[in-house]
N, C-alpha and C. Protein backbone atom coordinates (compact mmCIF):
# COMPACT_ATOMS: atom_id res chain seq x y z
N UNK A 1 63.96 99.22 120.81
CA UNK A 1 65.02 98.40 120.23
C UNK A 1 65.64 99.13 119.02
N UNK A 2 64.78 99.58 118.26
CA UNK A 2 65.31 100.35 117.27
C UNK A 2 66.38 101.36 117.44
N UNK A 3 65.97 102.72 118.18
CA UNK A 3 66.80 103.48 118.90
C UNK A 3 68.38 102.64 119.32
N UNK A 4 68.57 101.94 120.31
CA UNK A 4 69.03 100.71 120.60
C UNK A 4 69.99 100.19 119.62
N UNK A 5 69.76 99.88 119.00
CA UNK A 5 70.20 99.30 117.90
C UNK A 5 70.84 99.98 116.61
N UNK A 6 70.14 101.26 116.69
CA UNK A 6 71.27 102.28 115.95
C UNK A 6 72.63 102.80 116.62
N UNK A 7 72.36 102.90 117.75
CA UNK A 7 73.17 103.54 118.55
C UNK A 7 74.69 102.53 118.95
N UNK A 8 73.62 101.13 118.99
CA UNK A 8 75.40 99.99 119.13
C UNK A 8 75.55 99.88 117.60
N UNK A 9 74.87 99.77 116.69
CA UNK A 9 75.46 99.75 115.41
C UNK A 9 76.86 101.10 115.49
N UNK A 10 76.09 102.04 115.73
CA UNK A 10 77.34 103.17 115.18
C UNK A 10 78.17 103.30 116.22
N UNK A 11 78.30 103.10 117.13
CA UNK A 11 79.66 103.03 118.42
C UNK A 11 80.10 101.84 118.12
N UNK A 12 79.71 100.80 117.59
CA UNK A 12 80.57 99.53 117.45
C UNK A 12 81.42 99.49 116.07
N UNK A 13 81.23 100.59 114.97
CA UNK A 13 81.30 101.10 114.13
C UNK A 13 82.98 101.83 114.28
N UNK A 14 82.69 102.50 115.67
CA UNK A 14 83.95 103.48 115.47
C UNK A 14 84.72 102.97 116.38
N UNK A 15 84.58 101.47 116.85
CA UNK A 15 85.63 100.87 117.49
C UNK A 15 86.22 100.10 116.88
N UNK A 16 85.86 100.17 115.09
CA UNK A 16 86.75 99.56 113.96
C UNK A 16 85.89 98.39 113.45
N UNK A 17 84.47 98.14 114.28
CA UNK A 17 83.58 96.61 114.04
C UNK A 17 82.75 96.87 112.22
N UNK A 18 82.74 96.39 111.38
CA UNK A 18 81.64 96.23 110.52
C UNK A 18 80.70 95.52 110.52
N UNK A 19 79.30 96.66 110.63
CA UNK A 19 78.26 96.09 110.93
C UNK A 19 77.28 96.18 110.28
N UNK A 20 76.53 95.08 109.06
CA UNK A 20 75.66 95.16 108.54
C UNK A 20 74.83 95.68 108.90
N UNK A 21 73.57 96.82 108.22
CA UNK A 21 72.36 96.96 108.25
C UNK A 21 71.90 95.56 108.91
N UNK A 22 70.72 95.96 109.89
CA UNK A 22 70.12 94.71 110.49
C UNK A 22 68.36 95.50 110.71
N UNK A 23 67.46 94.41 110.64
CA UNK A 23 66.24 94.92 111.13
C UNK A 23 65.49 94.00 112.31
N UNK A 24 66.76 93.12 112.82
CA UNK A 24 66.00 91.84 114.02
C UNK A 24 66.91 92.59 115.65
N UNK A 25 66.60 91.75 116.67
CA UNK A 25 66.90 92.36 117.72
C UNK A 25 68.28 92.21 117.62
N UNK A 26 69.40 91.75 117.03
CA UNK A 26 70.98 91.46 116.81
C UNK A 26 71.23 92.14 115.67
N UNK A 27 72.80 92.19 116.02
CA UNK A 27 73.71 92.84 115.01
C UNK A 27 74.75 91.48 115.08
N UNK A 28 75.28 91.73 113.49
CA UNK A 28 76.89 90.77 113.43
C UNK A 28 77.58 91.82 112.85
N UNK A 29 78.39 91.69 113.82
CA UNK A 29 79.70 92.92 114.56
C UNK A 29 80.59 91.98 113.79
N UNK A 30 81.23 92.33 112.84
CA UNK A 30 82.34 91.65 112.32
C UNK A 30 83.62 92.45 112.21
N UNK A 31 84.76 91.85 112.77
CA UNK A 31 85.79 92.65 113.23
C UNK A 31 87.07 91.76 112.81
N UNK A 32 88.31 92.64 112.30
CA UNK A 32 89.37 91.46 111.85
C UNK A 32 90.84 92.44 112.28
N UNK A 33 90.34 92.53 113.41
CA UNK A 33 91.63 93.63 113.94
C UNK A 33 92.12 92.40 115.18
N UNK A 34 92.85 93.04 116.51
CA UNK A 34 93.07 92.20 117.14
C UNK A 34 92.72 92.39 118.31
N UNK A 35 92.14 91.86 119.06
CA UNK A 35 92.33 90.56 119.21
C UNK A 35 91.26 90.23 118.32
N UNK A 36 91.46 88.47 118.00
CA UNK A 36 90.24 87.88 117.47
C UNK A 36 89.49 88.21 118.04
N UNK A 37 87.90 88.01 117.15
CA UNK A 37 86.58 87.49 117.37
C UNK A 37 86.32 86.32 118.66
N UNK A 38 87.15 85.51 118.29
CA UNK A 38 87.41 84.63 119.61
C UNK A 38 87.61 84.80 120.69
N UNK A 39 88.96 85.76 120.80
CA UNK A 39 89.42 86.35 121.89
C UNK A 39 88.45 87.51 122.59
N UNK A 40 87.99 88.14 121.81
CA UNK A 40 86.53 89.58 121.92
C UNK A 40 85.90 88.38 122.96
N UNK A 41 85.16 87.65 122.24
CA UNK A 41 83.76 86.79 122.80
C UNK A 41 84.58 86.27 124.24
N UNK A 42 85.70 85.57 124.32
CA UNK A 42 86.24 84.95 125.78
C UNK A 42 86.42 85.73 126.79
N UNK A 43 86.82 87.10 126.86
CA UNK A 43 87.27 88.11 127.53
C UNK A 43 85.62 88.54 127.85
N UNK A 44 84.93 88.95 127.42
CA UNK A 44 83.30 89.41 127.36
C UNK A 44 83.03 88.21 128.41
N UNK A 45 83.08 86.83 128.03
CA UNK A 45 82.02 85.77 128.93
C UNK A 45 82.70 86.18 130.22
N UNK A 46 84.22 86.29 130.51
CA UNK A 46 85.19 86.38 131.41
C UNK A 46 84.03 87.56 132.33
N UNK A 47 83.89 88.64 132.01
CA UNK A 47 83.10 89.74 132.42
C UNK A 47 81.76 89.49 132.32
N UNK A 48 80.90 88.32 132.54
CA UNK A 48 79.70 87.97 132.58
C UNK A 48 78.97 88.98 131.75
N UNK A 49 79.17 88.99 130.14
CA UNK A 49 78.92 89.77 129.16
C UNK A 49 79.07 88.84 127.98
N UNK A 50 77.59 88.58 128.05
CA UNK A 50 77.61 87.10 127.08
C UNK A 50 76.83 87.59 125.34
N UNK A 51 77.74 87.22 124.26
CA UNK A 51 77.64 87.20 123.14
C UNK A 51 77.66 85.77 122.35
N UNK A 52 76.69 86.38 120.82
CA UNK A 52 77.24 85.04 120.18
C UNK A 52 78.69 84.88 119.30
N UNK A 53 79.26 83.57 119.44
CA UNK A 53 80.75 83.74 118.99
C UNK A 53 80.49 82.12 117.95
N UNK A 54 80.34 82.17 116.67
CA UNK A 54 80.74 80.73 115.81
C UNK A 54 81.51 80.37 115.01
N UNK A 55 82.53 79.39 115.76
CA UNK A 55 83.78 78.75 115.52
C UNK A 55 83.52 78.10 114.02
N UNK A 56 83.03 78.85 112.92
CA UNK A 56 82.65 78.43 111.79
C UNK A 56 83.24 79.11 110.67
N UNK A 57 83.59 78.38 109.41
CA UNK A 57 84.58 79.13 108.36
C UNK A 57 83.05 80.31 107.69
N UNK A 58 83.44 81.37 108.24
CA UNK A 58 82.69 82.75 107.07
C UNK A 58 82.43 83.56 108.16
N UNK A 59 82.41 82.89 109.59
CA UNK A 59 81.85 83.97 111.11
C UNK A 59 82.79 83.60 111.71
N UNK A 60 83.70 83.47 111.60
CA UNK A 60 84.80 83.20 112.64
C UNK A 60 85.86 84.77 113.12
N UNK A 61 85.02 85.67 112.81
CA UNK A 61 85.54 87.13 112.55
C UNK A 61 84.46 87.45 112.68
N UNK A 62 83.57 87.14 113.52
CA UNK A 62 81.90 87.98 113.85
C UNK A 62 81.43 87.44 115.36
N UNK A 63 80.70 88.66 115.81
CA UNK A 63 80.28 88.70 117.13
C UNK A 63 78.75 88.82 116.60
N UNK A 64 77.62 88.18 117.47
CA UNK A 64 76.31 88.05 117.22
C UNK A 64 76.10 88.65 118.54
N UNK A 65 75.66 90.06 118.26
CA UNK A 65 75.22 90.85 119.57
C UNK A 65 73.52 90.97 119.58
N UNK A 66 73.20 90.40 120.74
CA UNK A 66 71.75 90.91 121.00
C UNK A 66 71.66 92.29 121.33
N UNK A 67 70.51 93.11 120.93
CA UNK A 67 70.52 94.47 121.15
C UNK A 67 70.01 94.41 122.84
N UNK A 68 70.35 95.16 123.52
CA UNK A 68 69.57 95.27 125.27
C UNK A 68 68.89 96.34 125.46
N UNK A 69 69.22 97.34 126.42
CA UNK A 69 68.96 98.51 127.04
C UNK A 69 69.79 99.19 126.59
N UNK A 70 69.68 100.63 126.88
CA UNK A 70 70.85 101.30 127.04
C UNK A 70 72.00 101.16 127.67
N UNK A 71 71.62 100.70 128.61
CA UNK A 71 72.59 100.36 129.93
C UNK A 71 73.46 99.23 129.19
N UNK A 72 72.92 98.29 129.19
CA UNK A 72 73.46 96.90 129.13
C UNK A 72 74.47 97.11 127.55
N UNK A 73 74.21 98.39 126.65
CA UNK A 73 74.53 98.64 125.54
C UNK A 73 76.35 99.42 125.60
N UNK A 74 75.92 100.25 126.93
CA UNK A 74 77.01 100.96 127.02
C UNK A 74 77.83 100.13 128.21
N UNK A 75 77.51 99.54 129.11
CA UNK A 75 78.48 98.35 129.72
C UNK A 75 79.39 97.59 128.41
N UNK A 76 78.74 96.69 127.13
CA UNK A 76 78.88 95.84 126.25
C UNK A 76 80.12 96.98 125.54
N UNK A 77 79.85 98.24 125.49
CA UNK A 77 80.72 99.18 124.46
C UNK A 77 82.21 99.45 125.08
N UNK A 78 81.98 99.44 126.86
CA UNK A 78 82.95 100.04 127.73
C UNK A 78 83.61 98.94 127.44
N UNK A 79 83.35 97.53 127.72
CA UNK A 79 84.52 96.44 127.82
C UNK A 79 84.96 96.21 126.60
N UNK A 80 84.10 96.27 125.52
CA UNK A 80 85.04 96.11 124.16
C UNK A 80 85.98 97.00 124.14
N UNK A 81 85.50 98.44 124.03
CA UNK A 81 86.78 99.18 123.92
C UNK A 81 88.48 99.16 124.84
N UNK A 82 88.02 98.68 126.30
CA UNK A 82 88.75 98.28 127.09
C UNK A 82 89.24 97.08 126.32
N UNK A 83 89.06 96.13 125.95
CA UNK A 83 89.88 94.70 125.36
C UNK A 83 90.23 95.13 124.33
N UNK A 84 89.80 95.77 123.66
CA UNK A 84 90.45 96.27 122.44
C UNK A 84 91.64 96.74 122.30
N UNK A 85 91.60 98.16 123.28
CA UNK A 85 92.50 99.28 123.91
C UNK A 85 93.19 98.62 124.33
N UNK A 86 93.32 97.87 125.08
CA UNK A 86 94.17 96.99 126.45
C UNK A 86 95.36 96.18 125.53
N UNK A 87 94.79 95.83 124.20
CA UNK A 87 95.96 94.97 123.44
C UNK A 87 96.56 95.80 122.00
N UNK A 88 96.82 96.71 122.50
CA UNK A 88 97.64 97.44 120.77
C UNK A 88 98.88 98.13 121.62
């Protein structure tokens, strides 16, 4: 997990996300580019690529990512950058 977890920290990093130091199996990916946080998390469930998303004033600009595999790390990286990419 560790490994893991450095590795989506710093690729989620250079897709513009700020991501606290973390030492649990999640990161909060906080991002204020576009699309929303909202929009990130709907497009992801859309692609059976499920995150946490809370409609709450201070995280409403944060993604609660569980750390996975590698695999499941670089699937999670491909579609962000794709939704990301897809709207500028």
């Amino acid at each position: 997990i560790k490994a893991s977890r450095t590795f989506l920290r710093d690729e989620l990093q250079k897709l513009g996300f700020i991501v606290p130091d973390s030492q649990s199996n999640f990161l909060l990916a906080i991002w204020n580019g576009n699309p929303s946080a909202k929009e990130l998390y709907l497009k992801l469930k859309e692609n059976n690529i499920y995150v946490r998303y809370f409609p709450i004033r201070r995280l409403e600009n944060a993604l609660r990512i569980t750390i996975g595999t590698e695999q499941q790390c670089a699937i999670l990286l491909e579609q962000l950058g794709r939704i990301i990419h897809s709207n500028k």
